[in-house]
N, C-alpha and C. Protein backbone atom coordinates (compact mmCIF):
# COMPACT_ATOMS: atom_id res chain seq x y z
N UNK A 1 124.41 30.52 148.90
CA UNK A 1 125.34 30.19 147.84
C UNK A 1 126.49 29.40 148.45
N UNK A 2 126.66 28.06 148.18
CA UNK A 2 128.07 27.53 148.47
C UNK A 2 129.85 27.81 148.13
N UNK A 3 130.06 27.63 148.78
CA UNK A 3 131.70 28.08 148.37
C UNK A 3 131.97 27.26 146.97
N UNK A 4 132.68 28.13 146.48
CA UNK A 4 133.37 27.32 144.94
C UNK A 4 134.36 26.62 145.15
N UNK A 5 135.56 26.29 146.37
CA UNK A 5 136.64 26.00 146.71
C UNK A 5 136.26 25.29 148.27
N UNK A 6 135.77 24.42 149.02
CA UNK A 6 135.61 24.48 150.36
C UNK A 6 136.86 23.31 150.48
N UNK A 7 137.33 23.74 151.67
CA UNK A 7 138.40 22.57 152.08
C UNK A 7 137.94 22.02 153.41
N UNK A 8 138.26 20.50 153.77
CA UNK A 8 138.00 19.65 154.17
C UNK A 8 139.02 19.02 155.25
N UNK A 9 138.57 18.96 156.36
CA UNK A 9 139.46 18.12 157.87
C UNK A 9 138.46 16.71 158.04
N UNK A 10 139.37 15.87 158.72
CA UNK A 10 139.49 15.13 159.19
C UNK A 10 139.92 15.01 160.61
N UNK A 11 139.02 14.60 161.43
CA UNK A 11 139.47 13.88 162.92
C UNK A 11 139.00 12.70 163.32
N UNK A 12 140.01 11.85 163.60
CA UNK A 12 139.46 10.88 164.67
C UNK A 12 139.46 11.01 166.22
N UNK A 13 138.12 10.61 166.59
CA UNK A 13 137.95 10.93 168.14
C UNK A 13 137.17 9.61 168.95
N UNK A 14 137.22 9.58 169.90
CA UNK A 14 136.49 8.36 170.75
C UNK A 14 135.13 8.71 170.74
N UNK A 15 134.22 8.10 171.33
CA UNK A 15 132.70 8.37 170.92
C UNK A 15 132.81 9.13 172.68
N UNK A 16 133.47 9.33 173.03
CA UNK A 16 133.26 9.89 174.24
C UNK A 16 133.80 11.58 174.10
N UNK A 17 134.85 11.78 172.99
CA UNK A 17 134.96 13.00 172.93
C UNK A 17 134.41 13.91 171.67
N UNK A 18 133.31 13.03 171.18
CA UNK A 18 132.75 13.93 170.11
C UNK A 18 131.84 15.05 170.06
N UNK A 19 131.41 15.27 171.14
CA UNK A 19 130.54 15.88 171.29
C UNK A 19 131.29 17.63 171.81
N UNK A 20 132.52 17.38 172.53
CA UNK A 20 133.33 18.33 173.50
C UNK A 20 134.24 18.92 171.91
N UNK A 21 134.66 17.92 170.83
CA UNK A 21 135.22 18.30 169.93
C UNK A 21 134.20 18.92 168.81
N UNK A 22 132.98 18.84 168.18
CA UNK A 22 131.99 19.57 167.78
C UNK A 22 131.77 20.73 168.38
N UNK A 23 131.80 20.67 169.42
CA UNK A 23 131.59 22.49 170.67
C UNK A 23 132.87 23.06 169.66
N UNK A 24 134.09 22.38 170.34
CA UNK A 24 135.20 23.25 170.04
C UNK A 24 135.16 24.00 168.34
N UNK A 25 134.63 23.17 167.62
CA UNK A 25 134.40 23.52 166.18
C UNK A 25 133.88 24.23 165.30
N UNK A 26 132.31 24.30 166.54
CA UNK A 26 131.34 25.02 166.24
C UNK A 26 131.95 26.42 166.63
N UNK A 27 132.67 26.90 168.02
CA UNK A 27 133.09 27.83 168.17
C UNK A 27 133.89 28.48 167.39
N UNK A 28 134.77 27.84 166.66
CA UNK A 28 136.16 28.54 165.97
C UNK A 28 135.04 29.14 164.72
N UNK A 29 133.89 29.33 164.29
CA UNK A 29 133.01 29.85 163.86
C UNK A 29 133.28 30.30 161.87
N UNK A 30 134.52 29.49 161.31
CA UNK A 30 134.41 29.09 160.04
C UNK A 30 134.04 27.70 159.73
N UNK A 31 133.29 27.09 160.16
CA UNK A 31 133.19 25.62 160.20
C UNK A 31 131.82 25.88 158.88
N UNK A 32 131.45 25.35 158.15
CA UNK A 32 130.02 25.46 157.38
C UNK A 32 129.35 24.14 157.21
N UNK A 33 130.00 23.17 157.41
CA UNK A 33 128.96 21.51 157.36
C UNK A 33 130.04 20.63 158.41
N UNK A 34 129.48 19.60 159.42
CA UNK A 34 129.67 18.98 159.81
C UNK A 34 129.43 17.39 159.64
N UNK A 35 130.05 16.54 159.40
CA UNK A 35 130.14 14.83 159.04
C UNK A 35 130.90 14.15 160.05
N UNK A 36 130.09 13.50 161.01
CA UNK A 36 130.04 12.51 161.64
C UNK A 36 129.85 10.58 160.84
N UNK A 37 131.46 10.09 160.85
CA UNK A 37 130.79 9.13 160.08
C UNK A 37 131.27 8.16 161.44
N UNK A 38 131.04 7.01 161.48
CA UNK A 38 131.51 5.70 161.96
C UNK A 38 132.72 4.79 161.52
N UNK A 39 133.14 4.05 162.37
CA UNK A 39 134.14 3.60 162.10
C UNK A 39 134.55 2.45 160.42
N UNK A 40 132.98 2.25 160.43
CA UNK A 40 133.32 1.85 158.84
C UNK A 40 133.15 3.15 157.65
N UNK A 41 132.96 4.38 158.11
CA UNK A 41 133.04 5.14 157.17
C UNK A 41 131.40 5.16 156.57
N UNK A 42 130.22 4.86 157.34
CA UNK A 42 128.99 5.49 157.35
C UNK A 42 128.54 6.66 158.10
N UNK A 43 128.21 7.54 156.71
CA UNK A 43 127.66 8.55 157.44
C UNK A 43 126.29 8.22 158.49
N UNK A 44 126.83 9.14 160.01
CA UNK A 44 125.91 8.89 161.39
C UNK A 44 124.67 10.36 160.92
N UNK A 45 125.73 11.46 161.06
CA UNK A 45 124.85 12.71 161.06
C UNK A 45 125.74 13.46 160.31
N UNK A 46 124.81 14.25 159.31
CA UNK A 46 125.39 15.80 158.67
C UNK A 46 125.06 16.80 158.80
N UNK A 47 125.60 17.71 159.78
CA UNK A 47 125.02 19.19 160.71
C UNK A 47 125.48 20.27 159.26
N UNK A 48 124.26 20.88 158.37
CA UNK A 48 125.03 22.30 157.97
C UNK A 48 125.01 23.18 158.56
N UNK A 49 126.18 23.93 159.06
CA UNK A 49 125.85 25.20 159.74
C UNK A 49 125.82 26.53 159.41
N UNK A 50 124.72 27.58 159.57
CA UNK A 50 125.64 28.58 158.78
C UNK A 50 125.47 29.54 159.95
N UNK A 51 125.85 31.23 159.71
CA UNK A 51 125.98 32.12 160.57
C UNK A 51 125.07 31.92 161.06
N UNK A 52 123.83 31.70 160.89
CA UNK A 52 122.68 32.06 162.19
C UNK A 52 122.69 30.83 163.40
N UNK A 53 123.52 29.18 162.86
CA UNK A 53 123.60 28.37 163.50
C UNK A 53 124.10 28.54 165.09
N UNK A 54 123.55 29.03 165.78
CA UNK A 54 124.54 29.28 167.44
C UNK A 54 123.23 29.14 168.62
N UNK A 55 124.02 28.41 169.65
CA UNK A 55 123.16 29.02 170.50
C UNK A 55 122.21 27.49 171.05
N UNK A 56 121.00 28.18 171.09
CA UNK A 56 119.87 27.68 171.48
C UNK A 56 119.20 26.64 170.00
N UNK A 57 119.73 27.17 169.05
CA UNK A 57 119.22 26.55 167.78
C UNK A 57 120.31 25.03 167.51
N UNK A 58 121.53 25.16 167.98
CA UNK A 58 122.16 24.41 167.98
C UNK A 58 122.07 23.02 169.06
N UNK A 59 120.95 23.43 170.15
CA UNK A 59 120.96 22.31 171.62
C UNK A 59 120.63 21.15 170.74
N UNK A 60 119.02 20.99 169.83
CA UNK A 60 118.93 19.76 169.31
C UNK A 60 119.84 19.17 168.80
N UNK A 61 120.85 19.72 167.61
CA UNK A 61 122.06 18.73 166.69
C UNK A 61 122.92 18.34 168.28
N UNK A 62 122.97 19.14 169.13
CA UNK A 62 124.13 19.16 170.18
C UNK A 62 123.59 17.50 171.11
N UNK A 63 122.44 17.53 171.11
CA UNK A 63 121.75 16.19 172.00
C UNK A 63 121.75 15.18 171.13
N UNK A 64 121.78 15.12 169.79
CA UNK A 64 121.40 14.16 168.91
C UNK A 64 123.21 13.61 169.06
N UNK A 65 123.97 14.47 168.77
CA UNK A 65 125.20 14.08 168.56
C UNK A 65 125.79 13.21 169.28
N UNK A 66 125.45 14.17 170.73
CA UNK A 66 125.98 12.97 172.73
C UNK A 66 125.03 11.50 172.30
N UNK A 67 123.85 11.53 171.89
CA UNK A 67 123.44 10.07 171.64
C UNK A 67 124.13 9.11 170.88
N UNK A 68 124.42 9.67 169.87
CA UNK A 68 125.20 8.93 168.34
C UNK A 68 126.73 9.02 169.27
N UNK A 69 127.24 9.78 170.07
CA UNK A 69 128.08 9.38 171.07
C UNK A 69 128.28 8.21 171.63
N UNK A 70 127.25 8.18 172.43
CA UNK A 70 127.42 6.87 173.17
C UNK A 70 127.01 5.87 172.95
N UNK A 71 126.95 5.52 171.30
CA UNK A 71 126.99 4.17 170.67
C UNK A 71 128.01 3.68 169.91
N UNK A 72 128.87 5.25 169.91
CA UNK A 72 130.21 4.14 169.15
C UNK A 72 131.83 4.51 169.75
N UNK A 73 132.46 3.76 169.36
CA UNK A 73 133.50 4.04 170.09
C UNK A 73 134.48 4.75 169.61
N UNK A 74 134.64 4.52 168.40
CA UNK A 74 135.61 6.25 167.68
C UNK A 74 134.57 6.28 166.59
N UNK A 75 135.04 7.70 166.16
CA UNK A 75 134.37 8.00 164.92
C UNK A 75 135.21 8.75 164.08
N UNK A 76 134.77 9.63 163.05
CA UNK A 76 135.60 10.67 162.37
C UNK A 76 134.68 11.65 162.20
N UNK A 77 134.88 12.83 162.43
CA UNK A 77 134.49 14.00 161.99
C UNK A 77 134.91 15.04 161.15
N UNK A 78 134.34 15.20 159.78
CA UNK A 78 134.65 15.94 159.07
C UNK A 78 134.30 17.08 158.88
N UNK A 79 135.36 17.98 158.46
CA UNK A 79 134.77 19.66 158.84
C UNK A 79 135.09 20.40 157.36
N UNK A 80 133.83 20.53 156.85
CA UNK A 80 134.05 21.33 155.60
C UNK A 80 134.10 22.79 156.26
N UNK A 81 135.31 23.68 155.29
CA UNK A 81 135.60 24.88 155.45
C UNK A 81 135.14 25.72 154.33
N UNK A 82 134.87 26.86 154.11
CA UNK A 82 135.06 27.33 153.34
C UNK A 82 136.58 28.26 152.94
N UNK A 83 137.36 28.44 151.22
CA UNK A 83 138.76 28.65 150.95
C UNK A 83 138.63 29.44 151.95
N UNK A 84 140.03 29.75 152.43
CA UNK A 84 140.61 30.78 153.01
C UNK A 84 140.85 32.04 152.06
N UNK A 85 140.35 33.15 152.12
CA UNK A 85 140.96 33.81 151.43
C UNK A 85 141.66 34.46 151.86
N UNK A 86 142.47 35.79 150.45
CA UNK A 86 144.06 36.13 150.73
C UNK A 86 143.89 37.05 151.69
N UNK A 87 143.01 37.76 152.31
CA UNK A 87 143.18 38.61 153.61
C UNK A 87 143.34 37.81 154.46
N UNK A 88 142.72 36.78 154.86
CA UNK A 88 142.87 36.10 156.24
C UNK A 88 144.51 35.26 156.15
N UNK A 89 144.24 34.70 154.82
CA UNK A 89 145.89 34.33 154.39
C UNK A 89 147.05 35.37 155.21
N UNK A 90 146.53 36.54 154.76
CA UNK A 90 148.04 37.66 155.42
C UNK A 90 147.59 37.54 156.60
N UNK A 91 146.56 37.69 157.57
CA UNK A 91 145.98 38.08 158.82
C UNK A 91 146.97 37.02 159.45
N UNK A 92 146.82 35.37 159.31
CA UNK A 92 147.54 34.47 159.80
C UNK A 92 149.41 34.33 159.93
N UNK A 93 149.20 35.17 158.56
CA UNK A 93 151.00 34.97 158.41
C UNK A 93 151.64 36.19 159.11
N UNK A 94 150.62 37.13 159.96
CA UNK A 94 151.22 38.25 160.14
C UNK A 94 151.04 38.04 162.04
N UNK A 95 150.71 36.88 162.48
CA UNK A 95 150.01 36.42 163.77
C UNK A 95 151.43 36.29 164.58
């Protein structure tokens, strides 16, 4: 079931650090779809991830990505979230 509310990031990164910034993303472990577009704003690759995404299941998107790496020189990566809800809301404000 998809979120009814998902919110949405934006990064720009060099094609050399996209791959080290996807790790970092995948880790913080609320991430649920990944968008890799190019510098004109074509989508390259769209990773969905969900809880079972980790690991060993993740090496292929992880090799495909370092390739689509080292053909361009920045890109943007977009990180759909799912809402925050109001527990984690207090969890943060109470950090």
């Amino acid at each position: 079931m998809t979120e009814p509310n998902p919110t949405f990031e934006q990064f720009k990164v060099k094609g050399s650090e996209v791959l080290d910034k996807v790790k970092e993303l995948v880790r913080e472990g609320n991430v649920r779809r990944l968008i890799i577009k190019n510098e004109e704003g074509k989508t390259l690759v769209e990773v969905p991830l969900t809880v079972g995404v980790v690991g060993g299941l993740l090496a292929p998107v992880a090799a495909a990505i370092a390739a689509i790496a080292g053909l361009v020189k920045h890109c943007t990566i977009e990180v759909q979230r799912p809402e925050p809800t109001e527990s984690s809301e207090g969890d943060e404000k109470g950090a």
